[in-house]
Protein backbone atom coordinates (compact mmCIF):
# COMPACT_ATOMS: atom_id res chain seq x y z
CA UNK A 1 -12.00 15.50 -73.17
CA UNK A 2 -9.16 13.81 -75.64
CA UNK A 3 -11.53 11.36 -76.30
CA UNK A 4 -14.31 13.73 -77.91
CA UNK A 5 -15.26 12.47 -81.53
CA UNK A 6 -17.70 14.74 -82.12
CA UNK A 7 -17.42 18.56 -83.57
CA UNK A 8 -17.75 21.43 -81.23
CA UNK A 9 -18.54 25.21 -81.97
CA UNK A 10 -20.44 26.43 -84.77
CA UNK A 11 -19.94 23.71 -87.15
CA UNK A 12 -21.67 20.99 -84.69
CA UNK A 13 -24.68 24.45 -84.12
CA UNK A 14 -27.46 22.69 -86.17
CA UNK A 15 -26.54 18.65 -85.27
CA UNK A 16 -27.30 20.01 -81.52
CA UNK A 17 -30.17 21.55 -81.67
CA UNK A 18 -31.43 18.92 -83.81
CA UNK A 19 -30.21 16.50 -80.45
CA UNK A 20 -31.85 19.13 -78.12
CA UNK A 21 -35.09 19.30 -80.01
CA UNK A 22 -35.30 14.85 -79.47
CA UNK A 23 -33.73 14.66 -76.15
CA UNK A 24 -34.92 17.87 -74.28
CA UNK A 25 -38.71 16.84 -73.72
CA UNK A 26 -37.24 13.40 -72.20
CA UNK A 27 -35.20 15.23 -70.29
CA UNK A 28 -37.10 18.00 -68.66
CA UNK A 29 -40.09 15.37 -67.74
CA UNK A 30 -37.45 12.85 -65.69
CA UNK A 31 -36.42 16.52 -63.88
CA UNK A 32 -39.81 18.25 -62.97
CA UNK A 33 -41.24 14.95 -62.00
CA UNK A 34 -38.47 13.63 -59.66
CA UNK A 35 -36.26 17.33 -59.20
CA UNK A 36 -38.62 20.05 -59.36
CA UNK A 37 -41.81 18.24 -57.53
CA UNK A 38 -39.81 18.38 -54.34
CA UNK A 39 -37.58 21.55 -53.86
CA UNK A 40 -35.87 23.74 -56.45
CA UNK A 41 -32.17 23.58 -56.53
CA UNK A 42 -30.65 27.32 -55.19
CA UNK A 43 -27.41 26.53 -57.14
CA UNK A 44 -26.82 23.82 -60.37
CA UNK A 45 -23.63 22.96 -62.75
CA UNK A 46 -24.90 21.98 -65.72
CA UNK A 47 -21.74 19.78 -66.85
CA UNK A 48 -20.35 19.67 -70.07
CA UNK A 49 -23.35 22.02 -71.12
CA UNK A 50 -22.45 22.13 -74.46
CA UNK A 51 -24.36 25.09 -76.44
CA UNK A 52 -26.12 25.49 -73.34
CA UNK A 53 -29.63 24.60 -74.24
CA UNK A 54 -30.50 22.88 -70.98
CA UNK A 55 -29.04 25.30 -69.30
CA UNK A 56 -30.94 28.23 -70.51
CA UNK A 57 -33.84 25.86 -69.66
CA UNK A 58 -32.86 25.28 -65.86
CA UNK A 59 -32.33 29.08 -65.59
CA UNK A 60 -35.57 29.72 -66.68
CA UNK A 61 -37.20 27.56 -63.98
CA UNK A 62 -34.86 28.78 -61.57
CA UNK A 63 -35.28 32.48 -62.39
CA UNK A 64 -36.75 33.61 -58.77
CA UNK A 65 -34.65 30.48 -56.63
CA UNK A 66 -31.31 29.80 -58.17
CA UNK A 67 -27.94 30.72 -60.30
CA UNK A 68 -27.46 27.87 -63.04
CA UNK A 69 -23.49 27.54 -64.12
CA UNK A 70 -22.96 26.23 -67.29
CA UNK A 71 -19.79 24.44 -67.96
CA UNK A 72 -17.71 22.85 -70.80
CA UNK A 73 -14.00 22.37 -71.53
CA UNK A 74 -14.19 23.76 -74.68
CA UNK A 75 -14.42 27.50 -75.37
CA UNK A 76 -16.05 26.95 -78.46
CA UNK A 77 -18.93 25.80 -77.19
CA UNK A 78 -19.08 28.16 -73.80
CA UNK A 79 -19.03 31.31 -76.12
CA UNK A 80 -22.48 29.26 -78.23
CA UNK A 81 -23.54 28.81 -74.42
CA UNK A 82 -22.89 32.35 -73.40
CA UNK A 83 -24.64 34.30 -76.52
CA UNK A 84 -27.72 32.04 -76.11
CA UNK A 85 -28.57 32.91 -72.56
CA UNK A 86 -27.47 36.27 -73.55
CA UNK A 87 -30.31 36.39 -76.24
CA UNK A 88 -32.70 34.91 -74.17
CA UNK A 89 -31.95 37.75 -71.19
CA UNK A 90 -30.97 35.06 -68.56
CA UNK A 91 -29.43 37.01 -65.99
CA UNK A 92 -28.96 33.91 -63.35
CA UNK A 93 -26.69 32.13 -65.52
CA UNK A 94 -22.74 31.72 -65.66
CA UNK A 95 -20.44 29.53 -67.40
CA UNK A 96 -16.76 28.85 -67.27
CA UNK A 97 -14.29 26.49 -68.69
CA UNK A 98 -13.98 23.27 -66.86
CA UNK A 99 -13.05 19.84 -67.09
CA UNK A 100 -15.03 16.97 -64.76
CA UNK A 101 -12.42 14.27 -65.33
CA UNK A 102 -10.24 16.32 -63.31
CA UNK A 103 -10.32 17.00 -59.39
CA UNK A 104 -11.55 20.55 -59.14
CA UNK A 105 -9.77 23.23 -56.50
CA UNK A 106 -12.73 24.77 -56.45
CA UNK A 107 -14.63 25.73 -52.63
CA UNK A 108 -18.07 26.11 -54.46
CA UNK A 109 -20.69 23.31 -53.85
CA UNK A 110 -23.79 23.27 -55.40
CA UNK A 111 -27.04 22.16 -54.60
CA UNK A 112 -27.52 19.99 -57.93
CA UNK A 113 -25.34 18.98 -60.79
CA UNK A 114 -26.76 17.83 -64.27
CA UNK A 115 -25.03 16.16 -66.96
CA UNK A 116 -26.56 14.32 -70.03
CA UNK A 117 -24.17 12.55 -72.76
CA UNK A 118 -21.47 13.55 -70.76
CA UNK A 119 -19.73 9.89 -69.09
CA UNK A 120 -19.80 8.47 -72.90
CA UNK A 121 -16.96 10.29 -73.65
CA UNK A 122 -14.51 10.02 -70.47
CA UNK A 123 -12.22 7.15 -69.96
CA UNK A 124 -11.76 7.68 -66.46
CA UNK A 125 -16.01 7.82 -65.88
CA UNK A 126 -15.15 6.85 -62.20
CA UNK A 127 -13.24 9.65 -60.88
CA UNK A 128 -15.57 12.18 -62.89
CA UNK A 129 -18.49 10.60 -60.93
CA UNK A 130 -16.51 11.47 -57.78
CA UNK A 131 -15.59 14.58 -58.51
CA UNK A 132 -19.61 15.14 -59.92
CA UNK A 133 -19.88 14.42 -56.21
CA UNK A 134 -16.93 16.27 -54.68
CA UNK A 135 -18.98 19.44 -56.08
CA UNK A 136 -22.09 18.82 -53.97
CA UNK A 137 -23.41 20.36 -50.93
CA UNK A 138 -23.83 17.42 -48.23
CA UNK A 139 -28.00 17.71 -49.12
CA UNK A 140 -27.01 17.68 -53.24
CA UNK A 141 -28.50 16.17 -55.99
CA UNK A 142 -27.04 14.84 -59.17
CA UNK A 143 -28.65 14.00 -62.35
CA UNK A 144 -27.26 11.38 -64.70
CA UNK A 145 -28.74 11.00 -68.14
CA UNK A 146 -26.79 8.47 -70.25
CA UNK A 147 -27.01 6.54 -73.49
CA UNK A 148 -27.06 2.86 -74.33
CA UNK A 149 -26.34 2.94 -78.33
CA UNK A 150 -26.74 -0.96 -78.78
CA UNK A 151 -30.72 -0.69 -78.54
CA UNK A 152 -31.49 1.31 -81.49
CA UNK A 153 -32.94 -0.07 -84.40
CA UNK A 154 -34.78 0.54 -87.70
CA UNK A 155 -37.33 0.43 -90.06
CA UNK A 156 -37.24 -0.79 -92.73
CA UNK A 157 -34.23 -2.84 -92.25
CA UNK A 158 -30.95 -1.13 -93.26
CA UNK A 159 -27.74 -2.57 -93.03
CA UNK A 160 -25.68 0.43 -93.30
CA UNK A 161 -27.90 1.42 -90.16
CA UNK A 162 -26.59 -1.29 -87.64
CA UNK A 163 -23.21 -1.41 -89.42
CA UNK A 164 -22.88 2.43 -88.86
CA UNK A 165 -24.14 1.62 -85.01
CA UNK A 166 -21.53 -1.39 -84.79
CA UNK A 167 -18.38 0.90 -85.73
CA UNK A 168 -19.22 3.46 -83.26
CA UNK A 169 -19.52 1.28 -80.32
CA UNK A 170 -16.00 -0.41 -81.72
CA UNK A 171 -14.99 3.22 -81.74
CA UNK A 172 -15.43 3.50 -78.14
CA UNK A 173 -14.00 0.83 -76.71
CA UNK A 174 -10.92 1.72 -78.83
CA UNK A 175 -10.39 4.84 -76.93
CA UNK A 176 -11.28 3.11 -73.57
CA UNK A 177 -14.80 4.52 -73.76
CA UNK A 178 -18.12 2.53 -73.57
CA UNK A 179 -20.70 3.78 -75.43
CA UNK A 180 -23.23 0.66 -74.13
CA UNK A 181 -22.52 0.13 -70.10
CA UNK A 182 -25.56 0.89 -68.63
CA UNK A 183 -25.16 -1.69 -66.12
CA UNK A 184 -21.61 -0.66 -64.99
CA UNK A 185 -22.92 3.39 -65.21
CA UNK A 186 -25.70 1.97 -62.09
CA UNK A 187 -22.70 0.36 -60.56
CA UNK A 188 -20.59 3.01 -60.92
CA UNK A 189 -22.78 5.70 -59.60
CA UNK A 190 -23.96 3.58 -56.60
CA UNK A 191 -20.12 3.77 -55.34
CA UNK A 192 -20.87 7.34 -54.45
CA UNK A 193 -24.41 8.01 -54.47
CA UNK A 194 -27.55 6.59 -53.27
CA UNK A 195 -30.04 5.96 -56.83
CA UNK A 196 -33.25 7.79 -55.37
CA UNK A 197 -35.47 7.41 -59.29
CA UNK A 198 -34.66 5.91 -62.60
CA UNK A 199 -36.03 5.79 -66.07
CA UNK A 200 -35.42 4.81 -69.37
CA UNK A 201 -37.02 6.32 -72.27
CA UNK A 202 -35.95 6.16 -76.17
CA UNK A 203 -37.97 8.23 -78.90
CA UNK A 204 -38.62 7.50 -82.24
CA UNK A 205 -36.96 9.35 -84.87
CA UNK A 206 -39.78 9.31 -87.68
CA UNK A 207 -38.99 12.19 -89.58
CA UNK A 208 -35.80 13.55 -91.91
CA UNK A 209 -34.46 16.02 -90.19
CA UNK A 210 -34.81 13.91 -86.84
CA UNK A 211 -33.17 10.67 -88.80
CA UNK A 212 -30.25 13.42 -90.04
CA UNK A 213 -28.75 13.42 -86.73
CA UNK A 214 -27.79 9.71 -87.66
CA UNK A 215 -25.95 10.46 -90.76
CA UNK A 216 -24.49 13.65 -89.02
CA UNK A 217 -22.51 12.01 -86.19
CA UNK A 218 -21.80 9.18 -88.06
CA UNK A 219 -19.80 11.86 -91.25
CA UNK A 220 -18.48 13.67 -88.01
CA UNK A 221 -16.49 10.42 -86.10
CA UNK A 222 -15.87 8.64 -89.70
CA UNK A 223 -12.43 10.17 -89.57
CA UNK A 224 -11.40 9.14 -86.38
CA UNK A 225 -12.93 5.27 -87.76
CA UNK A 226 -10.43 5.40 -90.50
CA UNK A 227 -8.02 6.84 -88.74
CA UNK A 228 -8.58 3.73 -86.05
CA UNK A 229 -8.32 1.11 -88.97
CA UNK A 230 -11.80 0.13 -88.44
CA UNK A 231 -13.30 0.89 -91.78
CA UNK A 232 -11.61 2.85 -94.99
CA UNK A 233 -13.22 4.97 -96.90
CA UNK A 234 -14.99 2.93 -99.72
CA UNK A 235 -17.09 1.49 -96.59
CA UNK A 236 -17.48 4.83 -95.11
CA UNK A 237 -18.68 6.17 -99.01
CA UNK A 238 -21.20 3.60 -98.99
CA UNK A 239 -22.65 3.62 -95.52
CA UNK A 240 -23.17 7.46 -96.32
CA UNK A 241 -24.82 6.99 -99.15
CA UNK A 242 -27.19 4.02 -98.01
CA UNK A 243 -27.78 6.13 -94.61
CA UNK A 244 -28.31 9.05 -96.65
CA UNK A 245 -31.22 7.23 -98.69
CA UNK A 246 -32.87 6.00 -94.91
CA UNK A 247 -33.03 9.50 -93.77
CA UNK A 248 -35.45 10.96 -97.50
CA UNK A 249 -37.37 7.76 -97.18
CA UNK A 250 -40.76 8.43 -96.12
CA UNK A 251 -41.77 5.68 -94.56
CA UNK A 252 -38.63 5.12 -91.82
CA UNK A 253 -37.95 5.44 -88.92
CA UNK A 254 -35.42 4.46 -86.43
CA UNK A 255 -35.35 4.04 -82.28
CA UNK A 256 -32.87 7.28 -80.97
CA UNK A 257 -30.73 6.63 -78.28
CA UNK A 258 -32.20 4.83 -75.46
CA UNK A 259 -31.33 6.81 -72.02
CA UNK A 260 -31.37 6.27 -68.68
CA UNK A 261 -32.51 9.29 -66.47
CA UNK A 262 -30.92 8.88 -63.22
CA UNK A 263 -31.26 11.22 -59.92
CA UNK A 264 -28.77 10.42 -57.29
CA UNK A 265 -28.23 10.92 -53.61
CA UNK A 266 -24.50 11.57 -51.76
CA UNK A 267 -24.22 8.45 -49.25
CA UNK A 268 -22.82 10.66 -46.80
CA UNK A 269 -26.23 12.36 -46.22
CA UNK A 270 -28.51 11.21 -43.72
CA UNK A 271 -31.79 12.52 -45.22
CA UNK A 272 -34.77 10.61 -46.71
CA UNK A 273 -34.24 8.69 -49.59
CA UNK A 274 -36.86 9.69 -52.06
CA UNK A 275 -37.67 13.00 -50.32
């Protein structure tokens, strides 16, 4: 993914599993109430899987049913992947290098696909929804989990906070991305897929080290805003510093990224919706 602002590999290690440890509960609740209450998957691609946390998670539940492949495009973060279910002793897992916004040649199907924070970052979100669905057995389920960044907020009121917010969402649409399209995401996926459940949750990020995560992405894309000629540096200097003194206040808090959970249906199957 070209369009990737983030780090990968060892340098983004802690900024992830500071996202996994605020996202992850959200996450596995949407799944065992609407995935894993009615059949577990024999076969899932966790896409763009990152450092593989939620994949070592789906292996774990799948550890007597299923094989869990995780999968990422960049070999930094597939070796992270591959050490931690290593570690762990997860034998059903495997991970390769792939890209989504691509048409695979691949003859595997799977029974489920996952991907969370993953269609933020591709310009061409419609064909890697298709493909997400080329790689499905005819009775597959997909999981969509995906950010709208416009509804976060803060306490007590920052500036820096929404100004930080603002750049990144001008960020995106600079690089043909769109960082706040939940509407068009529902529209998007309904072109392929049948929406069986849906929720939307957003936690509260009430302590430092879960406000850091704020400061962190923002120092990791503030090159590529300079670069863009959206800010300079003397704004990005004091944004830092202001978003630096939000994160050691006591009393704040801000609103993480609000997500929409989304489990989807292929059309082309015949089978009860909801079932």
């Amino acid at each position: 993914m070209e369009n990737y602002k983030l780090s990968t590999g060892n340098v983004d290690e802690i900024r992830l599993d500071t996202l996994n440890s605020i996202y992850n509960p959200y996450s596995q609740r949407f799944i065992e109430k609407h995935l894993f209450n009615y059949h577990l998957p024999t076969s899932l691609l966790d896409i763009g899987c990152g450092h593989g946390h939620m994949t070592c998670y789906f292996a774990k539940q799948l550890v007597d049913v299923g094989r869990v492949t995780g999968q990422d495009n960049s070999e930094s973060q597939i070796l992270i992947a591959i050490n931690r279910a290593k570690v762990q002793n997860l034998r059903n897992t495997a991970f390769e290098i792939g890209d989504i916004s691509k048409p695979s040649s691949s003859v595997v199907k799977f029974s489920c696909t996952y991907s969370r924070f993953l269609l933020m970052h591709l310009s061409n979100k419609l064909e890697a929804i298709s493909n997400t669905a080329n790689l499905l057995d005819e009775d597959g389920i997909s999981i969509f989990e995906e950010p709208c960044l416009s509804s976060q907020f803060c306490h007590p009121y920052f500036p820096e906070f929404y100004r930080a917010n603002e750049l990144t969402i001008q960020l995106g649409k600079a690089s043909r991305l769109s960082y706040d399209s939940a509407v068009s995401l529902l529209e998007d996926i309904s072109k392929f897929y049948y929406i069986d459940a849906i929720e939307i949750s957003q936690p509260i990020l009430d302590t430092s080290i879960k406000k850091q995560i704020i400061l962190d992405s923002f120092l990791q894309i503030a090159p590529a805003l300079i670069n863009s000629r959206l800010t300079d540096d003397f704004e990005v200097k004091e944004i830092t510093s202001k978003l630096s003194e939000f994160v050691l206040a006591d009393s704040s808090f801000s609103g993480g990224l609000r997500v929409f959970h989304i489990k989807a249906r292929l059309k082309n199957y015949r089978g009860l919706v909801g079932s």
